[in-house]
C-alpha atoms as a PDB file:
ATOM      1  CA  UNK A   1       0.000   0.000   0.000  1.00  0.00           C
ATOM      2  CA  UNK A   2       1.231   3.264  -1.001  1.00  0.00           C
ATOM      3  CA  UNK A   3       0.123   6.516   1.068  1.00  0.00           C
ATOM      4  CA  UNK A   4       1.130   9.038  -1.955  1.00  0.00           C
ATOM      5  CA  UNK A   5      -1.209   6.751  -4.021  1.00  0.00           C
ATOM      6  CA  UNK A   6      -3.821   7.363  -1.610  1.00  0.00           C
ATOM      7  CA  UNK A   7      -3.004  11.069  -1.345  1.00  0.00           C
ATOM      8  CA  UNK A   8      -3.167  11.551  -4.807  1.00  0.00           C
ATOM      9  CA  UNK A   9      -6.411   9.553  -4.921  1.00  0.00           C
ATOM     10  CA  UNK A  10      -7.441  11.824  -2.249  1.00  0.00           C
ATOM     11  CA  UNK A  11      -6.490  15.230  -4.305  1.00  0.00           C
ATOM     12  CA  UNK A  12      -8.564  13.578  -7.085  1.00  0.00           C
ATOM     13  CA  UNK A  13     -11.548  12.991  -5.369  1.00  0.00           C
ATOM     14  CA  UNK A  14     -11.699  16.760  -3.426  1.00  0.00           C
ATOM     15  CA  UNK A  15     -11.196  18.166  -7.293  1.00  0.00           C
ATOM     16  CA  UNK A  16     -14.208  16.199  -8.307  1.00  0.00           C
ATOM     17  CA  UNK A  17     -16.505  16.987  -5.249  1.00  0.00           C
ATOM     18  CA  UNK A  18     -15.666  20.859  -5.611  1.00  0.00           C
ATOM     19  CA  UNK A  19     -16.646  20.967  -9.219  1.00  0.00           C
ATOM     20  CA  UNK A  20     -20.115  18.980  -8.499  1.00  0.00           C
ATOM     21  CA  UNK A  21     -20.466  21.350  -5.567  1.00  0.00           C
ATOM     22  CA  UNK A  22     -19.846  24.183  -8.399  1.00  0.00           C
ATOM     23  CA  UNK A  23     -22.403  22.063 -10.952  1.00  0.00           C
ATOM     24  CA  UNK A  24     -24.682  22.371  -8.282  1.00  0.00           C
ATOM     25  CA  UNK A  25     -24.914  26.151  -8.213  1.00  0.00           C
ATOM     26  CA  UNK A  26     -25.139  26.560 -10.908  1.00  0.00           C
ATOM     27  CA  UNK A  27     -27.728  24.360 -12.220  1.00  0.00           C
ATOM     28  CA  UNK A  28     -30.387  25.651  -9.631  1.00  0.00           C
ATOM     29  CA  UNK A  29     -30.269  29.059 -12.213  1.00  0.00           C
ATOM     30  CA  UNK A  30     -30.756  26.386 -15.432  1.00  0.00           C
ATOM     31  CA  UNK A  31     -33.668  25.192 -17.194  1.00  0.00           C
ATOM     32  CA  UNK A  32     -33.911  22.998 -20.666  1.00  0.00           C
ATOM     33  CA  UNK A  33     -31.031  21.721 -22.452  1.00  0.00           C
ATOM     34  CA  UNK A  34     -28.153  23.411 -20.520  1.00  0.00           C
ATOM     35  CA  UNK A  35     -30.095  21.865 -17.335  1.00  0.00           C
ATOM     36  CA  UNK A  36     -29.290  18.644 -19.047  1.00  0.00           C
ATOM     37  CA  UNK A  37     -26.100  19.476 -20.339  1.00  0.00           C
ATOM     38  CA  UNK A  38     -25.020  20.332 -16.985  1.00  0.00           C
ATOM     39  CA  UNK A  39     -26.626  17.637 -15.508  1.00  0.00           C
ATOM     40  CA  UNK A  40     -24.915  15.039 -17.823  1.00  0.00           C
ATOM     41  CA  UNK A  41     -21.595  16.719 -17.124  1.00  0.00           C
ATOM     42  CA  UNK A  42     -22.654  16.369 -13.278  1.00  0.00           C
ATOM     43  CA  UNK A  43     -22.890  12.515 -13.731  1.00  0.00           C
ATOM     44  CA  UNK A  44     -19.824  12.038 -15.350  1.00  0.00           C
ATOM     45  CA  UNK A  45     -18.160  13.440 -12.566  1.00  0.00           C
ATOM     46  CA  UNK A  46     -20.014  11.319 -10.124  1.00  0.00           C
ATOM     47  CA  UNK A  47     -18.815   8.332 -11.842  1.00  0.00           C
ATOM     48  CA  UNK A  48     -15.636   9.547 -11.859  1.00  0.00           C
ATOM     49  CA  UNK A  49     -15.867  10.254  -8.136  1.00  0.00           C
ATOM     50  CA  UNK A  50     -17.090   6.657  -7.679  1.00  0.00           C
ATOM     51  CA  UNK A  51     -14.370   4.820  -9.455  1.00  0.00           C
ATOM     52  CA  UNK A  52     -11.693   6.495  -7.642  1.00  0.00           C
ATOM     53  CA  UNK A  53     -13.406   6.088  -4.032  1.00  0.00           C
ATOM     54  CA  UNK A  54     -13.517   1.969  -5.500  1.00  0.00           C
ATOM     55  CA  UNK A  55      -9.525   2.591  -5.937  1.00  0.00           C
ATOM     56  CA  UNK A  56      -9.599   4.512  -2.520  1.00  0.00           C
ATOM     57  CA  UNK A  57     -11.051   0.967  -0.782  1.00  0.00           C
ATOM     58  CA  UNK A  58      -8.538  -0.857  -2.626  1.00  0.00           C
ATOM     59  CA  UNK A  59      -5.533   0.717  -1.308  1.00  0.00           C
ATOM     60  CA  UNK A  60      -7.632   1.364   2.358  1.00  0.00           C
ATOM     61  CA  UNK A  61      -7.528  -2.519   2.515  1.00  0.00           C
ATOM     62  CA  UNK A  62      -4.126  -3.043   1.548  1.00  0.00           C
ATOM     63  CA  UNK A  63      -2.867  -0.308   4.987  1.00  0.00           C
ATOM     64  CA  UNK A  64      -1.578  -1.667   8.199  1.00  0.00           C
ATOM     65  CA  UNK A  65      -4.579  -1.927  10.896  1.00  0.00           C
ATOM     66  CA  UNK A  66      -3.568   1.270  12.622  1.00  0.00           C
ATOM     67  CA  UNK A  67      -4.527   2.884   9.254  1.00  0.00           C
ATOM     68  CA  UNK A  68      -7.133   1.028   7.912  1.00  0.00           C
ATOM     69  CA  UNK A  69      -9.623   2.284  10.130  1.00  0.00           C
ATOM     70  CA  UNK A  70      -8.655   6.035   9.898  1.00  0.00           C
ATOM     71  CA  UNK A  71      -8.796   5.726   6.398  1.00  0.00           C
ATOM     72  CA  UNK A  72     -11.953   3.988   5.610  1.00  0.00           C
ATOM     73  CA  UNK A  73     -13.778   6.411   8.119  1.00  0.00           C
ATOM     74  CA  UNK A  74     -12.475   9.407   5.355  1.00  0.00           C
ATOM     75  CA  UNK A  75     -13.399   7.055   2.172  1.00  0.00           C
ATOM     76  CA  UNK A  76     -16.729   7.447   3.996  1.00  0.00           C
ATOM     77  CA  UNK A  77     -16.565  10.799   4.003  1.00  0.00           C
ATOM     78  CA  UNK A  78     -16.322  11.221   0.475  1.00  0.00           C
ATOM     79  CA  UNK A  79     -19.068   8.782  -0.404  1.00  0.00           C
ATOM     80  CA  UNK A  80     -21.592  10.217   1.910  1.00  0.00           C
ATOM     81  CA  UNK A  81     -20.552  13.861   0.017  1.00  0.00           C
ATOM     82  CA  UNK A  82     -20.677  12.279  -3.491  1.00  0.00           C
ATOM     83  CA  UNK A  83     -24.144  10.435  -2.398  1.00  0.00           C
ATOM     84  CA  UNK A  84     -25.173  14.112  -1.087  1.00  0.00           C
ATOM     85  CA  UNK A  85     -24.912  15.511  -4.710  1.00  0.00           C
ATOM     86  CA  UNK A  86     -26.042  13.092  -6.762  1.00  0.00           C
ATOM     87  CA  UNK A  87     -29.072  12.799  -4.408  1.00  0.00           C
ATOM     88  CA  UNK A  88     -29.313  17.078  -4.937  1.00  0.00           C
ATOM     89  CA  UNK A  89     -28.756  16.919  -8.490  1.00  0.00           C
ATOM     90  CA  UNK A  90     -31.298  14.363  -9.248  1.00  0.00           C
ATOM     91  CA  UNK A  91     -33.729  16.628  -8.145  1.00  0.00           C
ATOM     92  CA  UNK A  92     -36.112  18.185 -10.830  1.00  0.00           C
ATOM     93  CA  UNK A  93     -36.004  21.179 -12.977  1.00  0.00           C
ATOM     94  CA  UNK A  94     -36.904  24.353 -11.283  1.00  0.00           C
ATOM     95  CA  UNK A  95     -40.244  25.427 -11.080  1.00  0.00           C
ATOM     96  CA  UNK A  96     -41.567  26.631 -14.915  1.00  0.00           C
ATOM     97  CA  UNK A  97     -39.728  23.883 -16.696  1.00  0.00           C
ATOM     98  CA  UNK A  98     -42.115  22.171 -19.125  1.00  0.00           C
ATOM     99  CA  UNK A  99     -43.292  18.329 -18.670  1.00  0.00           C
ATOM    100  CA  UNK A 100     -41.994  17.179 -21.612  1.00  0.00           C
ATOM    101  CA  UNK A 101     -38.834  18.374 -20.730  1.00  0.00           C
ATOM    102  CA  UNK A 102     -38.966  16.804 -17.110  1.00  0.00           C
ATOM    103  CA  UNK A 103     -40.007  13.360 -19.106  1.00  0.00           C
ATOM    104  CA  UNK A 104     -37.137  13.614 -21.801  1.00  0.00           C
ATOM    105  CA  UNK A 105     -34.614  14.290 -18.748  1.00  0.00           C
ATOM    106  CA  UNK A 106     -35.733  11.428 -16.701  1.00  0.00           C
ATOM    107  CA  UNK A 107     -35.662   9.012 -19.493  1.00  0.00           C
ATOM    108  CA  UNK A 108     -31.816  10.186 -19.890  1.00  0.00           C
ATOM    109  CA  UNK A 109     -31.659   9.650 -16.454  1.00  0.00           C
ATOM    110  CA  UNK A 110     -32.610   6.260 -16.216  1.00  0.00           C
ATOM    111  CA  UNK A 111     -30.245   5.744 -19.544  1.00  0.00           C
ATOM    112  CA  UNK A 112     -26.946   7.061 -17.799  1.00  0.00           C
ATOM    113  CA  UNK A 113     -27.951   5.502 -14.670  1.00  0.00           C
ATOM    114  CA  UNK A 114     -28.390   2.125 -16.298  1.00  0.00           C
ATOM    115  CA  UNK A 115     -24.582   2.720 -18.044  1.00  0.00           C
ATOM    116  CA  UNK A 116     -23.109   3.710 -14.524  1.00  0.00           C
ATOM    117  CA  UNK A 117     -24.119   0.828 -13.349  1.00  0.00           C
ATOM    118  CA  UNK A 118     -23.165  -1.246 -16.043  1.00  0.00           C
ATOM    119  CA  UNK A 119     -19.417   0.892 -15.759  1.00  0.00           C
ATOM    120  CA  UNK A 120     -19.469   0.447 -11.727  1.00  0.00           C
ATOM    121  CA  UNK A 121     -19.868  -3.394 -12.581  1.00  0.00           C
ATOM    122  CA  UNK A 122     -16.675  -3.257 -14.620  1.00  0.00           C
ATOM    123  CA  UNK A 123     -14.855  -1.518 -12.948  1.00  0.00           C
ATOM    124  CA  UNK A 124     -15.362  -3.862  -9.435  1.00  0.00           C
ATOM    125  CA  UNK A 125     -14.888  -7.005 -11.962  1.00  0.00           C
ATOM    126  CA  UNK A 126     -11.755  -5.361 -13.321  1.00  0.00           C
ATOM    127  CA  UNK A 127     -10.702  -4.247  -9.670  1.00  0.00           C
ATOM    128  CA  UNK A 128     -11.111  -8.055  -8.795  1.00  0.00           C
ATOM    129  CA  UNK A 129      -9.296  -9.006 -11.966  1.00  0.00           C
ATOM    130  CA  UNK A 130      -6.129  -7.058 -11.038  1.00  0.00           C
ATOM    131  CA  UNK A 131      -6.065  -7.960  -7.375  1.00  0.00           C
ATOM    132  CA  UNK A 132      -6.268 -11.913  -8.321  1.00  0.00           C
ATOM    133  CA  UNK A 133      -3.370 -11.076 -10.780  1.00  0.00           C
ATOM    134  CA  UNK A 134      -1.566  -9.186  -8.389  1.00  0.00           C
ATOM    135  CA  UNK A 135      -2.046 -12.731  -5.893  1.00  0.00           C
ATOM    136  CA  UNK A 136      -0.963 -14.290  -8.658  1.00  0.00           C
ATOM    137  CA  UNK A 137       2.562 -12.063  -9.392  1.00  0.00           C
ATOM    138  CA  UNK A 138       2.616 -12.568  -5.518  1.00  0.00           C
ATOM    139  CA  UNK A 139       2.776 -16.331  -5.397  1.00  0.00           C
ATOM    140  CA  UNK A 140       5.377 -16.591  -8.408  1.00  0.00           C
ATOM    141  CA  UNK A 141       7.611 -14.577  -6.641  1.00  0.00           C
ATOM    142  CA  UNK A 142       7.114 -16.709  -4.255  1.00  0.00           C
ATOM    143  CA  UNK A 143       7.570 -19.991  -5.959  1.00  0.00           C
ATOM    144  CA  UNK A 144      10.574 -18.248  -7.963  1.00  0.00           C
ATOM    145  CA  UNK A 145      12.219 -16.983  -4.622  1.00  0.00           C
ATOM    146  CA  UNK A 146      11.838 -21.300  -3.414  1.00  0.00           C
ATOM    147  CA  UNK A 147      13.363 -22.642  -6.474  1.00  0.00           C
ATOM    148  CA  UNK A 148      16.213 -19.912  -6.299  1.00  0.00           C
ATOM    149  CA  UNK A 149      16.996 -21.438  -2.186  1.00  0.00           C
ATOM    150  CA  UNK A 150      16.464 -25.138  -4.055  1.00  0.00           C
ATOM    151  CA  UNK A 151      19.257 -24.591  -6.549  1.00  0.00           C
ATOM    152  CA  UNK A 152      21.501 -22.951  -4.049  1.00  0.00           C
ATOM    153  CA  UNK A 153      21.599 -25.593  -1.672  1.00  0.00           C
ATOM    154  CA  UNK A 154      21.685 -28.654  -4.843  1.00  0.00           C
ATOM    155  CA  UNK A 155      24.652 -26.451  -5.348  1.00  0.00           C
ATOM    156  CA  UNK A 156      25.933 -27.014  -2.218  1.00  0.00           C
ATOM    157  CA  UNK A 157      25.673 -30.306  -1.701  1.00  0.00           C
ATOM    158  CA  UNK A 158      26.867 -30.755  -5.230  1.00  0.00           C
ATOM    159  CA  UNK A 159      29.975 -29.004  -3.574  1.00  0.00           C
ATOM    160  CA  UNK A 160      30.233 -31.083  -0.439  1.00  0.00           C
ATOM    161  CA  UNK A 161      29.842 -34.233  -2.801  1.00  0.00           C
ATOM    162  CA  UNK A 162      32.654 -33.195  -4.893  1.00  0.00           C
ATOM    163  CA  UNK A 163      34.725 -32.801  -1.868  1.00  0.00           C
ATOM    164  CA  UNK A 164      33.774 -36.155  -0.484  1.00  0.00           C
ATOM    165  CA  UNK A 165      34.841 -37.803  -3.735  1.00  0.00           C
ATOM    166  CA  UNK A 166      38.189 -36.077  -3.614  1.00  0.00           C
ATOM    167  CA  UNK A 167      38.617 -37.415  -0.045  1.00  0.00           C
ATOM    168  CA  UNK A 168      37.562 -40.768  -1.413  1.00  0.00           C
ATOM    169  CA  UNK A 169      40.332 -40.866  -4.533  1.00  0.00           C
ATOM    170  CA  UNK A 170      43.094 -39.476  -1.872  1.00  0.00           C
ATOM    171  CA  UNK A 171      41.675 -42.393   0.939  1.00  0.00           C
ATOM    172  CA  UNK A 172      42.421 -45.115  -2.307  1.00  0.00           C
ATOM    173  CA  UNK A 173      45.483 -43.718  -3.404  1.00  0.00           C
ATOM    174  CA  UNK A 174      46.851 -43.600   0.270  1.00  0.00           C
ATOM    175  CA  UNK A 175      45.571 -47.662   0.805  1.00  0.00           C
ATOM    176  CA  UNK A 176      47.110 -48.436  -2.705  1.00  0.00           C
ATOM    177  CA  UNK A 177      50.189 -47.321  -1.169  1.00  0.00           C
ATOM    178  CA  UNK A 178      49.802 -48.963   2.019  1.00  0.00           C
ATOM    179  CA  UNK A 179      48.874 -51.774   0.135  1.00  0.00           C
ATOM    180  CA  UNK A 180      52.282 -51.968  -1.624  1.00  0.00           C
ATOM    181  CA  UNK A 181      54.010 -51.413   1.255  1.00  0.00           C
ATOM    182  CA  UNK A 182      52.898 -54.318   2.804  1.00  0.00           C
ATOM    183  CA  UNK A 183      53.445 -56.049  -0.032  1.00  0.00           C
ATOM    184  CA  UNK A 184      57.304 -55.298   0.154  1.00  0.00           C
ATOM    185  CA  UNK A 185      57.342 -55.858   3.719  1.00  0.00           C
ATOM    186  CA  UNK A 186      55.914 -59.044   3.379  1.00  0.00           C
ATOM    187  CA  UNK A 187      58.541 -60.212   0.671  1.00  0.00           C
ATOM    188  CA  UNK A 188      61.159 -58.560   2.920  1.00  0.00           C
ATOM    189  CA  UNK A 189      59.833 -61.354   5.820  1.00  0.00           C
ATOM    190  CA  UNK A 190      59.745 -64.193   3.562  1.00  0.00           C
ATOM    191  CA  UNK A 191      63.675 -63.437   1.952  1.00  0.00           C
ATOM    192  CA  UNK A 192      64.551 -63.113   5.935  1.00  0.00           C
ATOM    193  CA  UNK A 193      62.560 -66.266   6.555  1.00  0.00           C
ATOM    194  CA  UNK A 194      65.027 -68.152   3.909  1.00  0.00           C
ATOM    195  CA  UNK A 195      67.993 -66.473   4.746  1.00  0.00           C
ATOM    196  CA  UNK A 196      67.485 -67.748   8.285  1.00  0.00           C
ATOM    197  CA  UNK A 197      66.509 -71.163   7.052  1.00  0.00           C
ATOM    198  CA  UNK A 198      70.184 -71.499   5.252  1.00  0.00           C
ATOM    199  CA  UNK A 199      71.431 -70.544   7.833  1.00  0.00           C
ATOM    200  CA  UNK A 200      70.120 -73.348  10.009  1.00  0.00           C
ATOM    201  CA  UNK A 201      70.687 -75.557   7.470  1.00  0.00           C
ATOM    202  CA  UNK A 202      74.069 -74.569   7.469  1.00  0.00           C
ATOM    203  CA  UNK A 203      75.092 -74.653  11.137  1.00  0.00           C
ATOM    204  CA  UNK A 204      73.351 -78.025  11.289  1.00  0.00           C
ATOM    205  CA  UNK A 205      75.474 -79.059   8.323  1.00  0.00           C
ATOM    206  CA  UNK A 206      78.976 -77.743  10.170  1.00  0.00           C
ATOM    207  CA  UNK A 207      77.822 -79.573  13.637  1.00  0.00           C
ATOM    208  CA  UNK A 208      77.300 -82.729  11.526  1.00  0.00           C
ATOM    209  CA  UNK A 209      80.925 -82.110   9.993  1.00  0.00           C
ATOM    210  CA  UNK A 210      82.025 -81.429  13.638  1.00  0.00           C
ATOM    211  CA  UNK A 211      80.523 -84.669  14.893  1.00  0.00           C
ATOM    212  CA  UNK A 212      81.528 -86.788  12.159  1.00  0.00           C
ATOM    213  CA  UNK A 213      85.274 -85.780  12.392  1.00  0.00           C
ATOM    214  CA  UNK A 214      85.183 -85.788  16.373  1.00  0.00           C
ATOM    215  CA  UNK A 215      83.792 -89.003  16.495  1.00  0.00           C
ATOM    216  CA  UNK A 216      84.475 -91.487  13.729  1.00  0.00           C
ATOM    217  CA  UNK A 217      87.871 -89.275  12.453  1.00  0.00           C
END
């Protein structure tokens, strides 16, 4: 909601009111065709005045609680002043005027009554058309501002997966090396295993000699 939206609204509005006030006066000194004329010009206004108390109640809904109230209390303001005139200018001719031309302006009457209501109508239907597309702009946002939070956190734990398989191809190369090293160590043991089994084989060979020579020499 926008306060220098309503305020303009507002500005709008008071314009409109002061010229029906100044229709007013100065239709009670008509009579005939520039009683309709100015009548006709009167109407225009009012629908005018009514469309943009409809935007008024529009942006009135859309202010904090603290202002709604305070503002719909001066939307009423303006309705009960716009009601005021059209209820004054509805009025008939002045005194003198002819019948026919009393039953030629009520006929009009009814006419551009029967089209402001028909515009009223529009304009609420269009007034509901915006606000569901304005729900609508809302929720995309919405739904746009969700996938943007999915994609940042696939992208990080894209990130942290990418780091885990690095720690997993270091981890193999480190056991393939571990691996190899006990592969040496173990052919280390086995050479020292026959290295110490000639060597046993050996000394028993020499005691043999040594028994051999000491006893049957």
């Amino acid at each position: 909601m926008s306060s220098e939206r309503f305020e303009s609204l507002e500005d709008d509005v008071n314009n409109i009111i002061d010229n029906l006030k100044e229709i007013e006066r100065k239709a009670v000194s008509l009579s005939g065709e520039d009683r309709k004329n100015a009548i006709r010009k009167a109407e225009r206004k009012l629908e005018e005045a009514n469309v943009i108390v409809q935007e008024l109640e529009s942006e009135a809904k859309l202010a904090p609680v603290n202002y709604r109230t305070q503002f719909l209390g001066r939307i009423r303001h303006y309705r009960n002043d716009i009601d005021q005139l059209a209820r004054n200018l509805k009025r008939g001719p002045p005194s003198g005027a002819s019948g026919s031309d009393n039953y030629g302006f009520d006929r009009e009457e009814r006419l551009d009554s029967a089209n402001r209501a028909k515009l009223l109508q529009g304009h609420q239907s269009l007034q509901r058309t915006s606000d569901s597309i304005a729900r609508s702009h809302q929720i995309a946002a919405e739904t746009d501002q969700i996938g943007v939070e999915i994609i940042d956190e696939l992208g990080e734990q894209r990130e942290t997966l990418i780091r885990t398989r690095e720690r997993l191809v270091e981890t193999d190369a480190n056991l393939g090396q571990s691996r190899k090293i006990l592969k040496s160590m173990a052919r280390r043991v086995m050479t020292n295993k026959l290295i110490l089994a000639v060597i046993i084989l050996m000394e028993l060979a020499i005691l043999g000699g040594l028994t051999y020579w000491k006893f049957f020499s």
